[in-house]
C-alpha atoms as a PDB file:
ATOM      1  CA  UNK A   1      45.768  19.817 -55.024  1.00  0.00           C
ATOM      2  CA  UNK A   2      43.864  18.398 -57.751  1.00  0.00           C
ATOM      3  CA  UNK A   3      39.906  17.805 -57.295  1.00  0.00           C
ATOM      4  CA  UNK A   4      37.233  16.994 -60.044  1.00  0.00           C
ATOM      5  CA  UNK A   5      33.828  17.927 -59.564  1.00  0.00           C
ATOM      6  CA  UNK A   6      31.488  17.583 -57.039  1.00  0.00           C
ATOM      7  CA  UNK A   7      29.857  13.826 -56.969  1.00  0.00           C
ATOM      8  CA  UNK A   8      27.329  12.645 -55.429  1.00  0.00           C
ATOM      9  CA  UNK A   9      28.473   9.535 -52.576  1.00  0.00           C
ATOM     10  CA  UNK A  10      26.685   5.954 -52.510  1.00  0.00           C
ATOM     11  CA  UNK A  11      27.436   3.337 -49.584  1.00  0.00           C
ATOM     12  CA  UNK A  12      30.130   1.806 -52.455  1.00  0.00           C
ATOM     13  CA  UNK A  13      32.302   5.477 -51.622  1.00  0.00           C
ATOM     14  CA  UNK A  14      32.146   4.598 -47.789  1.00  0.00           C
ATOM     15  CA  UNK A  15      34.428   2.309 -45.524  1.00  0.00           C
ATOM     16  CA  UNK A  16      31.427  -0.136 -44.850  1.00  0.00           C
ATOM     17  CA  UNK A  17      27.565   0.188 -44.339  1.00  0.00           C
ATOM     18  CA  UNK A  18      26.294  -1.108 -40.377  1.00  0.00           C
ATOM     19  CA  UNK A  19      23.001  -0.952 -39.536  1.00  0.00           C
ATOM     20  CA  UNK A  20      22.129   0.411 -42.605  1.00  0.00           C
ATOM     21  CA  UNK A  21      24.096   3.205 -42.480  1.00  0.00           C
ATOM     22  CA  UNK A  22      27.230   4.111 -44.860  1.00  0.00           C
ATOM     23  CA  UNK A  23      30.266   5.192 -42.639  1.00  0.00           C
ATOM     24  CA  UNK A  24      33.375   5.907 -43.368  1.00  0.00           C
ATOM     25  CA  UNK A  25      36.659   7.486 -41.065  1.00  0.00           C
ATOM     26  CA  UNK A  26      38.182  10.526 -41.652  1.00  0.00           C
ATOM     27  CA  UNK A  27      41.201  13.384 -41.096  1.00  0.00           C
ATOM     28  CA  UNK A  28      43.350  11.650 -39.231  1.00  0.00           C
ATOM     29  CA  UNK A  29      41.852  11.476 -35.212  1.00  0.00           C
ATOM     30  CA  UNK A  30      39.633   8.832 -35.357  1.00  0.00           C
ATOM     31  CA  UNK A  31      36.492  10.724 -36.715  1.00  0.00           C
ATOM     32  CA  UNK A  32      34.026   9.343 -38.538  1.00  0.00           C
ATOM     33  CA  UNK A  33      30.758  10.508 -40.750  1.00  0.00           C
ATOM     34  CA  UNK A  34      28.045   8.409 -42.019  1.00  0.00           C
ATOM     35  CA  UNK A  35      25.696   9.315 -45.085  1.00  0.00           C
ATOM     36  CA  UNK A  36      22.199  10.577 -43.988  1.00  0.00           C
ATOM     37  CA  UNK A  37      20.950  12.522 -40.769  1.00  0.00           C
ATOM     38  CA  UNK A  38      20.786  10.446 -38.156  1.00  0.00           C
ATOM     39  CA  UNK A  39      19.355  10.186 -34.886  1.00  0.00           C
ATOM     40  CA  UNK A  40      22.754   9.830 -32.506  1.00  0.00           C
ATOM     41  CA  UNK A  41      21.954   6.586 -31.221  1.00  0.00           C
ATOM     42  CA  UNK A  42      21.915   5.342 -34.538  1.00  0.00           C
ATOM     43  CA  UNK A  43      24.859   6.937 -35.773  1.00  0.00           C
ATOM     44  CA  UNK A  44      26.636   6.095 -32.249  1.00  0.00           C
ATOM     45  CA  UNK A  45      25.248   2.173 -32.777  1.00  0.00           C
ATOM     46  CA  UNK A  46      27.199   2.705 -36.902  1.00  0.00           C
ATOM     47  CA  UNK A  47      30.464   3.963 -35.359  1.00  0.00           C
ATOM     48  CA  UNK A  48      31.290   2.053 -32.877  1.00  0.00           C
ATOM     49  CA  UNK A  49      30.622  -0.934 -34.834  1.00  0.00           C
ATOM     50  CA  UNK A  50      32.664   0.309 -37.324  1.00  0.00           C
ATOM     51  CA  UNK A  51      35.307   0.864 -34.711  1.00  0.00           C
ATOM     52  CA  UNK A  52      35.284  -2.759 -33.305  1.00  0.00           C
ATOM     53  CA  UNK A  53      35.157  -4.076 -36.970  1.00  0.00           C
ATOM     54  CA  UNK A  54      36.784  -1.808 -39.285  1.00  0.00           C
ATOM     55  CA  UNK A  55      39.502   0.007 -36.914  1.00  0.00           C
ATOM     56  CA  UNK A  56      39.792  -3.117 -34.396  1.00  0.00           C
ATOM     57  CA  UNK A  57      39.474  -0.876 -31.806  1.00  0.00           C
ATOM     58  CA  UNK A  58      36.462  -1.930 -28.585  1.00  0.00           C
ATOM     59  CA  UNK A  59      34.614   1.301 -29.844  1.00  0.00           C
ATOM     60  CA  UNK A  60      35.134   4.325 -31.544  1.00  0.00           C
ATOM     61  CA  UNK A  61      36.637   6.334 -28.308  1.00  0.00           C
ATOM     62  CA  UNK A  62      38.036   2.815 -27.787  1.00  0.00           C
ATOM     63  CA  UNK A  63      37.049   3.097 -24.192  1.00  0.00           C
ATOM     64  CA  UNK A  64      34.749  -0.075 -22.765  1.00  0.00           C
ATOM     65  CA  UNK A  65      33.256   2.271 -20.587  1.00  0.00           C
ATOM     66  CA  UNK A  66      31.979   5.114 -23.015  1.00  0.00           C
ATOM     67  CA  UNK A  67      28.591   5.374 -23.159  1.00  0.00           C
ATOM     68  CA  UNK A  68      26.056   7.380 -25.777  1.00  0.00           C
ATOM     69  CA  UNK A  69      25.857  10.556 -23.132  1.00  0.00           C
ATOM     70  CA  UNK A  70      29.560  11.002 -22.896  1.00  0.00           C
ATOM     71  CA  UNK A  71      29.247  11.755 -26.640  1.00  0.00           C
ATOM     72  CA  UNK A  72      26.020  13.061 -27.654  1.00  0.00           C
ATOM     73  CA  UNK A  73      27.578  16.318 -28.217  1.00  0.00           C
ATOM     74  CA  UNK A  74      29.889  15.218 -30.114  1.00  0.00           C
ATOM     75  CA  UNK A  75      27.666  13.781 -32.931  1.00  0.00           C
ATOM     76  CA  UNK A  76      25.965  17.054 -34.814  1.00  0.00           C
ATOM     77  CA  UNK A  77      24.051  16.640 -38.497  1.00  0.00           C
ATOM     78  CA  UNK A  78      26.029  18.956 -41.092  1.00  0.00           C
ATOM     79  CA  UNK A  79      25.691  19.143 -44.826  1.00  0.00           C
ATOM     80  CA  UNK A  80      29.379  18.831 -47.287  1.00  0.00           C
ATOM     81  CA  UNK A  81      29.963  18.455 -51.300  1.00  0.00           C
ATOM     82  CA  UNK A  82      32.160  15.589 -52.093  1.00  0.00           C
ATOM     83  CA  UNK A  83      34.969  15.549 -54.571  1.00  0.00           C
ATOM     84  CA  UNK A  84      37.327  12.907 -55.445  1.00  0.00           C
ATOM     85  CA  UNK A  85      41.032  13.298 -55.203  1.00  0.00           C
ATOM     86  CA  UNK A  86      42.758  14.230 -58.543  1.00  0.00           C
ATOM     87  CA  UNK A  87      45.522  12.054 -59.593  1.00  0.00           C
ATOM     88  CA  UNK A  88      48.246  13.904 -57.509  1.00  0.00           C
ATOM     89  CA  UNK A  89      46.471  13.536 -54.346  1.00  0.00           C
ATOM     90  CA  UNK A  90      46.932  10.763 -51.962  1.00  0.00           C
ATOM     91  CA  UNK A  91      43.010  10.598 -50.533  1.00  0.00           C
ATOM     92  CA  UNK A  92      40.155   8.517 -52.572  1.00  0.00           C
ATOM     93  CA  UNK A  93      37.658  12.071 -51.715  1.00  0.00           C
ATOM     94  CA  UNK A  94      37.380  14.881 -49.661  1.00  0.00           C
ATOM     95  CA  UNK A  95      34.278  16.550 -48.177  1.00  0.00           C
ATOM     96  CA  UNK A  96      33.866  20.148 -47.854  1.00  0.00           C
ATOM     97  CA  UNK A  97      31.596  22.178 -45.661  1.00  0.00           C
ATOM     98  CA  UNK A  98      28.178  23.060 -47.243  1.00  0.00           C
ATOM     99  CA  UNK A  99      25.042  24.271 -46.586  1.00  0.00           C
ATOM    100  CA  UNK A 100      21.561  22.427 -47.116  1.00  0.00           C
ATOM    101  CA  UNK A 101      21.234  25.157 -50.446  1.00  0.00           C
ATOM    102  CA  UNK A 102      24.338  24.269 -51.431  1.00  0.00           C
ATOM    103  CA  UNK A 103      23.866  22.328 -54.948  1.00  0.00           C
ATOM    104  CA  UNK A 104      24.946  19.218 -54.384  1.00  0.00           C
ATOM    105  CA  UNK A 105      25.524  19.372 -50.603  1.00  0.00           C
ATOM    106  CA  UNK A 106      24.560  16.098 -49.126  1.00  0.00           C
ATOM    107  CA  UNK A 107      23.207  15.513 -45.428  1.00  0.00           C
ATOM    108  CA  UNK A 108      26.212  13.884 -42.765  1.00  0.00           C
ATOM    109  CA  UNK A 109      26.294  12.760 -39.406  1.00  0.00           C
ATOM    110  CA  UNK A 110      29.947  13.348 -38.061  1.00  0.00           C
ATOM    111  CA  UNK A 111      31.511  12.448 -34.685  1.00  0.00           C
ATOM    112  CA  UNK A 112      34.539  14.274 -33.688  1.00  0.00           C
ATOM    113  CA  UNK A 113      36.321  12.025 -31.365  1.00  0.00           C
ATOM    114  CA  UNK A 114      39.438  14.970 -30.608  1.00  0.00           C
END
């Protein structure tokens, strides 16, 4: 697995910006980050749009019935480096579990949907 250096990631790096906020899926269960710290009803407004419009799915648990306190846990603030994908690798960039000293670590909002 080929990665280049750590880079820092605009809204252009992201699936699409809602609300104001850059989101993007990832891994392969549905989860989804968005650039920033954000408050969960913000983030949880971001993903399930993103969900409706990006995935086609009614929301990001695509459930009509879930509702912001059947996931509040879910969404947590972290901090990753990014790194694009070398030319033998089949993803545009990865992210990689930092800390706020970390150089270069940026501030996420995840939701883990599994």
């Amino acid at each position: 697995m080929t990665t280049t250096s750590a880079f820092t990631p605009t809204a252009n790096d992201m699936e699409a910006t809602h609300y104001g906020i850059p989101v993007s899926t990832y891994g392969e269960d549905g989860n989804m980050l968005a650039l920033g710290h954000h408050t969960p009803r913000n983030a949880f407004a971001a993903f399930n749009k993103h969900a409706r419009t990006h995935l086609g799915f009614a929301n990001f648990a695509d459930d009509r019935h879930a509702h912001l306190d059947d996931w509040i846990d879910e969404i947590r603030h972290i901090w990753l480096t990014f790194h694009r994908g070398g030319p033998d690798t089949d993803w545009t960039w990865e992210g990689r579990p930092a800390t706020a000293d970390t150089p270069g670590a940026i501030a996420i909002t995840v939701l883990d949907v599994a």
